[in-house]
C-alpha atoms as a PDB file:
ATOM      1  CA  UNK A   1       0.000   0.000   0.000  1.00  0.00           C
ATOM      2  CA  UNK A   2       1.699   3.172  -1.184  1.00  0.00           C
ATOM      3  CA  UNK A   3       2.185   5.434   1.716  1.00  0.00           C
ATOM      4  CA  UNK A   4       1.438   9.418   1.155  1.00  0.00           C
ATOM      5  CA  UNK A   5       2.683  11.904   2.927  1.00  0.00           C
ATOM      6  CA  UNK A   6      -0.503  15.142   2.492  1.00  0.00           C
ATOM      7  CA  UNK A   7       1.031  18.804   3.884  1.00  0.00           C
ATOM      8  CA  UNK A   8      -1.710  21.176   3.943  1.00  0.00           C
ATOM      9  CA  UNK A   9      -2.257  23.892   6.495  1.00  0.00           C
ATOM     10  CA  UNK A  10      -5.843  23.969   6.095  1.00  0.00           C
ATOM     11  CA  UNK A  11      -7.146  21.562   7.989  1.00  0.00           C
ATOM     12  CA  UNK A  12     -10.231  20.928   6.007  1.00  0.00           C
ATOM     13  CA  UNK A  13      -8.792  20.743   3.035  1.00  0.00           C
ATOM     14  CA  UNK A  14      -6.058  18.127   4.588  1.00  0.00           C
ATOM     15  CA  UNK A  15      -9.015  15.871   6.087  1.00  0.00           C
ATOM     16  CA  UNK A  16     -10.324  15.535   2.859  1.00  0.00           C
ATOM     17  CA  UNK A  17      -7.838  14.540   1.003  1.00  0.00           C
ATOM     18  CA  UNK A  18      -6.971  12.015   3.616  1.00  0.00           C
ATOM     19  CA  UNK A  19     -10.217  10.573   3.427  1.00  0.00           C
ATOM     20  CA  UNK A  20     -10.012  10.865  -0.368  1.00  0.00           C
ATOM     21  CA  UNK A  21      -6.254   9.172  -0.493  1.00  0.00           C
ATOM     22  CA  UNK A  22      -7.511   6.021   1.879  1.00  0.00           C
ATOM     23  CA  UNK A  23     -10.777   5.447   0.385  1.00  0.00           C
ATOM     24  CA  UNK A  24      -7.880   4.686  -3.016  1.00  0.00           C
ATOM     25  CA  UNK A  25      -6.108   2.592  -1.012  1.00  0.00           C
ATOM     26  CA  UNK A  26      -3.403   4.769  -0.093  1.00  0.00           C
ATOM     27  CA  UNK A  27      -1.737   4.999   4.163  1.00  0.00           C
ATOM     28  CA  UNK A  28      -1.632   8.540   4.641  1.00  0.00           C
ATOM     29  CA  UNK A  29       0.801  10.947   6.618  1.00  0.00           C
ATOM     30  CA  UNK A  30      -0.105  14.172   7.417  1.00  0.00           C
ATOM     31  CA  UNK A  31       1.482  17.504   8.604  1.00  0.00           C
ATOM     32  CA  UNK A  32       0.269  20.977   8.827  1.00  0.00           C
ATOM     33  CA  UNK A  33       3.962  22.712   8.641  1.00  0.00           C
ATOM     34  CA  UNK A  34       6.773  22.151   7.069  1.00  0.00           C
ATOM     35  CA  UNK A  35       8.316  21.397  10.231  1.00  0.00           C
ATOM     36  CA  UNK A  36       6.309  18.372  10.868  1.00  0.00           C
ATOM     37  CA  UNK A  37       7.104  17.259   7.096  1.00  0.00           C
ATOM     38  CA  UNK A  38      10.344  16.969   7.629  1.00  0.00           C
ATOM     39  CA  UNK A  39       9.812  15.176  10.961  1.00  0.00           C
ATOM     40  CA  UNK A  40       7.708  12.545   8.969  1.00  0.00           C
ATOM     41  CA  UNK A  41      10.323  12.352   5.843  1.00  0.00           C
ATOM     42  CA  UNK A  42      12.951  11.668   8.679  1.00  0.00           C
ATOM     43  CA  UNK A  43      11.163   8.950  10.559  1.00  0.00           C
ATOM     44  CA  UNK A  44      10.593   5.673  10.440  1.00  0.00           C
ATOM     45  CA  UNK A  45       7.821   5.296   7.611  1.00  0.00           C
ATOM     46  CA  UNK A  46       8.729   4.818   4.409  1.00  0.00           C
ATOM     47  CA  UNK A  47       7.194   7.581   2.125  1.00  0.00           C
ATOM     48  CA  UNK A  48       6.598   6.678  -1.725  1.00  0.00           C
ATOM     49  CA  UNK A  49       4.447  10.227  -2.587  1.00  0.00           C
ATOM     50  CA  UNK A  50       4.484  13.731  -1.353  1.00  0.00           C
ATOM     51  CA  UNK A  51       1.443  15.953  -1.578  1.00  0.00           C
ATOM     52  CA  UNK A  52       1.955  19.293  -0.994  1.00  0.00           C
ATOM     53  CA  UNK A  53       0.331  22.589  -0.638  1.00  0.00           C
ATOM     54  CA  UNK A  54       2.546  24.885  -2.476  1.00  0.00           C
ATOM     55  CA  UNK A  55       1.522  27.373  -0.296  1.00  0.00           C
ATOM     56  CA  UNK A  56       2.303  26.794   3.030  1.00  0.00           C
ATOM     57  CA  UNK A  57       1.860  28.988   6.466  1.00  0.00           C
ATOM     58  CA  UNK A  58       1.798  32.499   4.485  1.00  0.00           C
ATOM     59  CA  UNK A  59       4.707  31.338   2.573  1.00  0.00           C
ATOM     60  CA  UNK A  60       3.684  31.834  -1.111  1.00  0.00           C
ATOM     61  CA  UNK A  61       6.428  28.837  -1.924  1.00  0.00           C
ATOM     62  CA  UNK A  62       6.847  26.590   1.445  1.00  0.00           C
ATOM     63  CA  UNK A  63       5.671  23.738  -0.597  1.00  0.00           C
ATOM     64  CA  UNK A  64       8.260  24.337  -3.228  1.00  0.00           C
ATOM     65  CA  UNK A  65      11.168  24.395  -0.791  1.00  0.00           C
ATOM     66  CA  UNK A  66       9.524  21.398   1.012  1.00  0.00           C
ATOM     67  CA  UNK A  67       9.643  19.792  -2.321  1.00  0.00           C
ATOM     68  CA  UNK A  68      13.021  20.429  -3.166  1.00  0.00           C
ATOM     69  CA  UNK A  69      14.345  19.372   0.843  1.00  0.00           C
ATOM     70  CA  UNK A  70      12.062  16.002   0.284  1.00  0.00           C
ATOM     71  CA  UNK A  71      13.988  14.948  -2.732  1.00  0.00           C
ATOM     72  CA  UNK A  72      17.510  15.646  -1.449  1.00  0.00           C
ATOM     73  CA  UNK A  73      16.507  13.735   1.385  1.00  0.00           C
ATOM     74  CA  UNK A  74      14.523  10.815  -0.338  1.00  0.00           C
ATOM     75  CA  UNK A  75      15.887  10.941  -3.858  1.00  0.00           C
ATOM     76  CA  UNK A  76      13.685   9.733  -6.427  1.00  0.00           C
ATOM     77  CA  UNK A  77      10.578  10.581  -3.993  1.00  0.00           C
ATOM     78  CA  UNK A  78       7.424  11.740  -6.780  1.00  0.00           C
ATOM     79  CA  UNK A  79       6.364  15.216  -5.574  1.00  0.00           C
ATOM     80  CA  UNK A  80       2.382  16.101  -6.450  1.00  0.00           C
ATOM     81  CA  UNK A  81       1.832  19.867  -6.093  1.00  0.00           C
ATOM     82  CA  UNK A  82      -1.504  21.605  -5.789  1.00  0.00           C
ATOM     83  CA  UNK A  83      -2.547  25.128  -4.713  1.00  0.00           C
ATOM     84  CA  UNK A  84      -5.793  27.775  -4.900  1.00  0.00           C
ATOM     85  CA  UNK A  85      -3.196  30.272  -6.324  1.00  0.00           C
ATOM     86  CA  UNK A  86      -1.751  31.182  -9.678  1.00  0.00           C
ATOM     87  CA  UNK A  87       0.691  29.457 -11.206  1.00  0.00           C
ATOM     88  CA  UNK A  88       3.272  30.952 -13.221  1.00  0.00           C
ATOM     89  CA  UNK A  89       4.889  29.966 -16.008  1.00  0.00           C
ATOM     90  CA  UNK A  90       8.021  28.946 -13.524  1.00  0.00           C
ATOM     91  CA  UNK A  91       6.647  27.088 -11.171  1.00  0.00           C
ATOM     92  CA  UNK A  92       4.665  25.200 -14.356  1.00  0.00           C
ATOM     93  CA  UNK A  93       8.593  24.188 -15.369  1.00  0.00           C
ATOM     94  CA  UNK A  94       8.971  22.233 -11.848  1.00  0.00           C
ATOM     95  CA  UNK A  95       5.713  20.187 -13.165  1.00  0.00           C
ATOM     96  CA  UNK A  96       7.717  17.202 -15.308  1.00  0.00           C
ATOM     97  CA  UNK A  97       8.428  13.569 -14.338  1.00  0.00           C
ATOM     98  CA  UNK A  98       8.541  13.153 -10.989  1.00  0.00           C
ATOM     99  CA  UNK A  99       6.415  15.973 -10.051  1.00  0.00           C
ATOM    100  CA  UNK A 100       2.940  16.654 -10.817  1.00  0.00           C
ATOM    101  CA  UNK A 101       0.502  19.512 -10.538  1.00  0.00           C
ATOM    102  CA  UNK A 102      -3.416  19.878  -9.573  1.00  0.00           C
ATOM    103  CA  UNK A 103      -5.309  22.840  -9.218  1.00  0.00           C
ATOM    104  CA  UNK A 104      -7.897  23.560  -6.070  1.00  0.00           C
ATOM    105  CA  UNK A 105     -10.832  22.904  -5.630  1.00  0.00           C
ATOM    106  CA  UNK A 106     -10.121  19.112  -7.085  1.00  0.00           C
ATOM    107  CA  UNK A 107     -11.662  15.677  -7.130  1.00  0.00           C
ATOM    108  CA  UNK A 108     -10.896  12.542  -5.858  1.00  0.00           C
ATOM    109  CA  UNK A 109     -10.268  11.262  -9.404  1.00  0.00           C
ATOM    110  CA  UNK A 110      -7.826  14.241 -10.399  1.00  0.00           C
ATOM    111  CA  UNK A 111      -6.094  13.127  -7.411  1.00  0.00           C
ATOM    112  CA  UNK A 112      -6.000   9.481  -8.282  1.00  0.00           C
ATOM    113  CA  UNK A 113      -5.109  10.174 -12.175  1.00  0.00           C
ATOM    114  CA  UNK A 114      -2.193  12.244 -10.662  1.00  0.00           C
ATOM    115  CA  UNK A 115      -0.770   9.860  -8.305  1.00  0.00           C
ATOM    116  CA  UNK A 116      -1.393   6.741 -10.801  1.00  0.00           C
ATOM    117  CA  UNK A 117       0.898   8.832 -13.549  1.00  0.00           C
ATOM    118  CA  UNK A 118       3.779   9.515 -10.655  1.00  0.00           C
ATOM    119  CA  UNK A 119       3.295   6.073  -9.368  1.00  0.00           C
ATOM    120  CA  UNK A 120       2.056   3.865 -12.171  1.00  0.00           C
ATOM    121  CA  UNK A 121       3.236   0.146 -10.544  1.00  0.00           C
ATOM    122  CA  UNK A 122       2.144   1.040  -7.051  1.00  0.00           C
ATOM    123  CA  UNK A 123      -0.993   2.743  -7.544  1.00  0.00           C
ATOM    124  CA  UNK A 124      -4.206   1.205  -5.344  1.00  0.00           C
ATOM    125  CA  UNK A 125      -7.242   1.023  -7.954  1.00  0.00           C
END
């Protein structure tokens, strides 16, 4: 069962997609900062996804950086982005391979086409 790790600092928004990643078939992590993020990529779980807020605590790009810190630590680790905000033409660039994009408000399957192209063998149906 692919274990994802959700950052979002609204809780509501991170509830749902909890519910929304488990009812796939997915374990879930979550964290509200990037703080506890790190925490969870340092411990003991193994973490196959990351879905992050790319705004974070105020911080127009705290998911970016998280991003970025995940991979050093876990290379190879698939990074799914999302955010309410505009996106520029930048931060679009980041979107290739390994890392993915969807916009807010989404559905459960924009979330499960997304994860299913970053983790095609693994995926829960």
């Amino acid at each position: 069962m692919p274990v994802v790790l959700i950052v979002e600092d609204e809780e509501q928004v991170r509830v749902l997609a909890e519910s929304v990643l488990q009812a796939q078939g997915h374990k879930t992590l979550t964290a509200a900062t990037v703080e506890q993020a790190i925490a969870l990529l340092d411990g003991p779980e193994k973490i196959e996804l990351l879905f992050t807020d790319v705004r974070l605590q105020d911080d127009l790009e705290g998911g970016l950086s998280l991003g970025q810190e995940a991979v050093k630590r876990l290379p190879g680790l698939p990074v799914l982005y999302t955010t309410g905000q505009g996106i520029t033409d930048g931060m679009k660039a980041m979107f290739v391979e390994r890392y993915g994009f969807i916009a807010k408000p989404y559905t459960a399957d924009q979330i499960h086409t997304a994860i299913a192209n970053l983790l095609p063998t693994r995926t829960a149906n």
